[in-house]
Protein backbone atom coordinates (compact mmCIF):
# COMPACT_ATOMS: atom_id res chain seq x y z
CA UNK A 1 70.51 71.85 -9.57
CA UNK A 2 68.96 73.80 -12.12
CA UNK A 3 70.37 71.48 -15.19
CA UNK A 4 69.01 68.63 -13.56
CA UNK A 5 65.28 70.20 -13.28
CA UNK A 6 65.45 70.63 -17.00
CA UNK A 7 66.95 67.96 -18.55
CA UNK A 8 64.24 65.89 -20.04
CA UNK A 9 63.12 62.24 -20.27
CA UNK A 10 61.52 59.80 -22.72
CA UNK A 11 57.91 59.38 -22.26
CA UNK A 12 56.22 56.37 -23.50
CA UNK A 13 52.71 57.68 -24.32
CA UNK A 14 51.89 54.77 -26.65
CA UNK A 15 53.30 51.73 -28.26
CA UNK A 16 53.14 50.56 -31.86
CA UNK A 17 49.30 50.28 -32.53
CA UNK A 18 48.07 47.88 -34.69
CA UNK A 19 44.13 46.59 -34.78
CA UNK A 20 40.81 45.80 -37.23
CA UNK A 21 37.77 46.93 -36.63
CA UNK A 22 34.42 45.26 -37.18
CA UNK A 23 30.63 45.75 -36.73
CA UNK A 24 29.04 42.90 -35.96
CA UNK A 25 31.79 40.36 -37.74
CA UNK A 26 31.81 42.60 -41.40
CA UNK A 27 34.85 45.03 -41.72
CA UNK A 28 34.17 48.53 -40.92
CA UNK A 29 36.43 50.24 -43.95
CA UNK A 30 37.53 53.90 -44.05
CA UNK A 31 36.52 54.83 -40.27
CA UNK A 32 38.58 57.41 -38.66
CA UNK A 33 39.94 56.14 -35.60
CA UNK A 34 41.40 58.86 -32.84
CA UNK A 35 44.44 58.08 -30.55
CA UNK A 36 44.80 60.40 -27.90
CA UNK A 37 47.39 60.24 -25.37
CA UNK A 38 47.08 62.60 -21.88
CA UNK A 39 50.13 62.87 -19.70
CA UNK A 40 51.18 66.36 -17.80
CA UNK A 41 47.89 67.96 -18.94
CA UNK A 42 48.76 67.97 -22.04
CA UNK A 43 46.74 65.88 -25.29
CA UNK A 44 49.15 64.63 -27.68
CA UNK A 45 46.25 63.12 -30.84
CA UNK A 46 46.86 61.73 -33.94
CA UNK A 47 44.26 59.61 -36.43
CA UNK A 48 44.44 56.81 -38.80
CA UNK A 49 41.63 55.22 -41.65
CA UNK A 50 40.95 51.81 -41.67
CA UNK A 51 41.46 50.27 -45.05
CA UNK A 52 39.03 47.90 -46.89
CA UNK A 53 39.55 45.06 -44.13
CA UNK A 54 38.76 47.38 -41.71
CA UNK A 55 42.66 47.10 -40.25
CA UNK A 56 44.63 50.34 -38.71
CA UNK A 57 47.75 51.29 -37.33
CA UNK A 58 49.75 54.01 -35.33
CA UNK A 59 53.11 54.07 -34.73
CA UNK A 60 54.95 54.25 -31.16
CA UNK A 61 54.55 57.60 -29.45
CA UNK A 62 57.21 59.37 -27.07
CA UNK A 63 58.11 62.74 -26.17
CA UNK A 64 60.68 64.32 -23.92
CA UNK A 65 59.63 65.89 -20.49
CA UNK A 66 60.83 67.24 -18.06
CA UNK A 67 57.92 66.32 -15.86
CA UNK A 68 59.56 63.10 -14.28
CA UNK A 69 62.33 65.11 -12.64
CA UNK A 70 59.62 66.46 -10.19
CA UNK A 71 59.32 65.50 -6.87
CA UNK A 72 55.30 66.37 -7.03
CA UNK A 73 54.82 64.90 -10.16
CA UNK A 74 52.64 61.61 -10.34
CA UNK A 75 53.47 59.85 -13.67
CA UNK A 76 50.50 58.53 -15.12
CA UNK A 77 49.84 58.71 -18.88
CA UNK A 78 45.83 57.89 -19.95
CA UNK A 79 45.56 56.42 -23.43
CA UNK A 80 41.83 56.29 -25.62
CA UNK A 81 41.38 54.77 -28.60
CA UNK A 82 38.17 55.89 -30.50
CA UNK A 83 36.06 55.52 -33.42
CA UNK A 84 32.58 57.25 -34.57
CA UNK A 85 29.96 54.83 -36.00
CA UNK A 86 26.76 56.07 -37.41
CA UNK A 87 27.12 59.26 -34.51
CA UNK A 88 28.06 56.92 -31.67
CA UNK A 89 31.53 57.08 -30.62
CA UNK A 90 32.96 53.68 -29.40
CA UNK A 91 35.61 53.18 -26.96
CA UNK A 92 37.70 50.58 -28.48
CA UNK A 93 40.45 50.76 -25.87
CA UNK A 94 40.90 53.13 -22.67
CA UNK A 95 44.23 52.55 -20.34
CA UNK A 96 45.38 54.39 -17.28
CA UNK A 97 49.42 53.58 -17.22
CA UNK A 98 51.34 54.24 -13.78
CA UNK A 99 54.70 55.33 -14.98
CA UNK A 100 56.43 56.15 -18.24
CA UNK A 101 58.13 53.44 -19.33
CA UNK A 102 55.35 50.67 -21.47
CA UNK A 103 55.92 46.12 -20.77
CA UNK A 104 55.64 43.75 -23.38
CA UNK A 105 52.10 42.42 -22.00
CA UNK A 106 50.46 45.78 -22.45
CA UNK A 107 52.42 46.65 -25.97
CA UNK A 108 51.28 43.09 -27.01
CA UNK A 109 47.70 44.01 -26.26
CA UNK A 110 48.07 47.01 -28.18
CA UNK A 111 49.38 45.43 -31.15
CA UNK A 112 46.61 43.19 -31.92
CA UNK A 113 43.76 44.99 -31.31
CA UNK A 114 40.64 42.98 -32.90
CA UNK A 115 37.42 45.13 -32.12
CA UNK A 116 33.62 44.35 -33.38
CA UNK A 117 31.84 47.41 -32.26
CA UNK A 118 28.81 45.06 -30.94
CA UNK A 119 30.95 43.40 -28.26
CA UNK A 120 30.45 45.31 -24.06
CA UNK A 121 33.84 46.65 -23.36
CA UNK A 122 35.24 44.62 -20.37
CA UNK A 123 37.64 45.89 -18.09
CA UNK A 124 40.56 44.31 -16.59
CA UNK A 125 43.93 44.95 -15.47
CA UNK A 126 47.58 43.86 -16.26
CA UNK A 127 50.62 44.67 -14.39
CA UNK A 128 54.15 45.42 -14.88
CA UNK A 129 56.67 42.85 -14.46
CA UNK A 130 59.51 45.09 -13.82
CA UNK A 131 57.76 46.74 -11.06
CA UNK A 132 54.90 45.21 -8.86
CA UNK A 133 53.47 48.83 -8.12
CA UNK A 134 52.86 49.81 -11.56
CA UNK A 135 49.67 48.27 -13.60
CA UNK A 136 47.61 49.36 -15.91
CA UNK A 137 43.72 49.58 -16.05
CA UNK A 138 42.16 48.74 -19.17
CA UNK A 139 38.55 48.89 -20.59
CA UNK A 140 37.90 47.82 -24.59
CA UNK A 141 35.65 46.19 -27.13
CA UNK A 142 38.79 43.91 -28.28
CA UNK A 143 39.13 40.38 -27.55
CA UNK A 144 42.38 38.45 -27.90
């Protein structure tokens, strides 16, 4: 009993990343942009620079847990991606994932971020095809 509570599991917090950045159609170039991940109550954050064409990238993000063994626990990882802009801070993706594993739709959406700091964010929602309980809610500036 007690080997099962600790053995641990892989975690998607966040798939490959890959986006550019604009304001107002003209490449934003060496902007910090945030990732943070939350799952467990724990912030797992890393940064990247956009380069001349105002493009950026993270790579995948997963840690072991021990979290999903739990009977009480409620998997849910929340992922933001940010920027600061002349000291405004834009939201250029938010998601609230049920579960720990990621589908292609919502990696896809990740991996071509195209963001023009001008645009509302819009919110909408995409679900997982493995599993018709699980979706994820997403608000961003990007357009695909």
């Amino acid at each position: 009993m007690l080997g099962m509570l600790r053995s641990q599991k892989v975690v998607d917090l966040s798939p490959t990343v890959q986006g550019r950045l604009f304001n107002n159609k003209v490449p934003i170039s060496s902007r910090k942009i945030m990732r943070c991940a939350i799952y467990g109550g724990e912030k797992y954050v890393d940064e990247a620079l956009t380069d001349v064409n105002g493009y950026f990238s993270f790579t995948e993000r997963a840690i072991k847990s021990s979290l999903p063994n739990s009977i009480f626990h409620e998997p849910n990882v929340q992922l933001y991606i940010t920027t600061k802009f002349d000291e405004n801070v834009y939201l250029i993706w938010f998601s609230n994932q049920d579960g720990t594993l990621l589908n292609e739709q919502y990696s896809a959406y990740l991996n071509s971020l195209n963001g023009d700091i001008v645009e509302n964010e819009q919110s909408f929602w995409t679900s997982d095809d493995r599993a018709s309980d699980k979706s994820y809610q997403i608000h961003s500036i990007c357009r695909w």
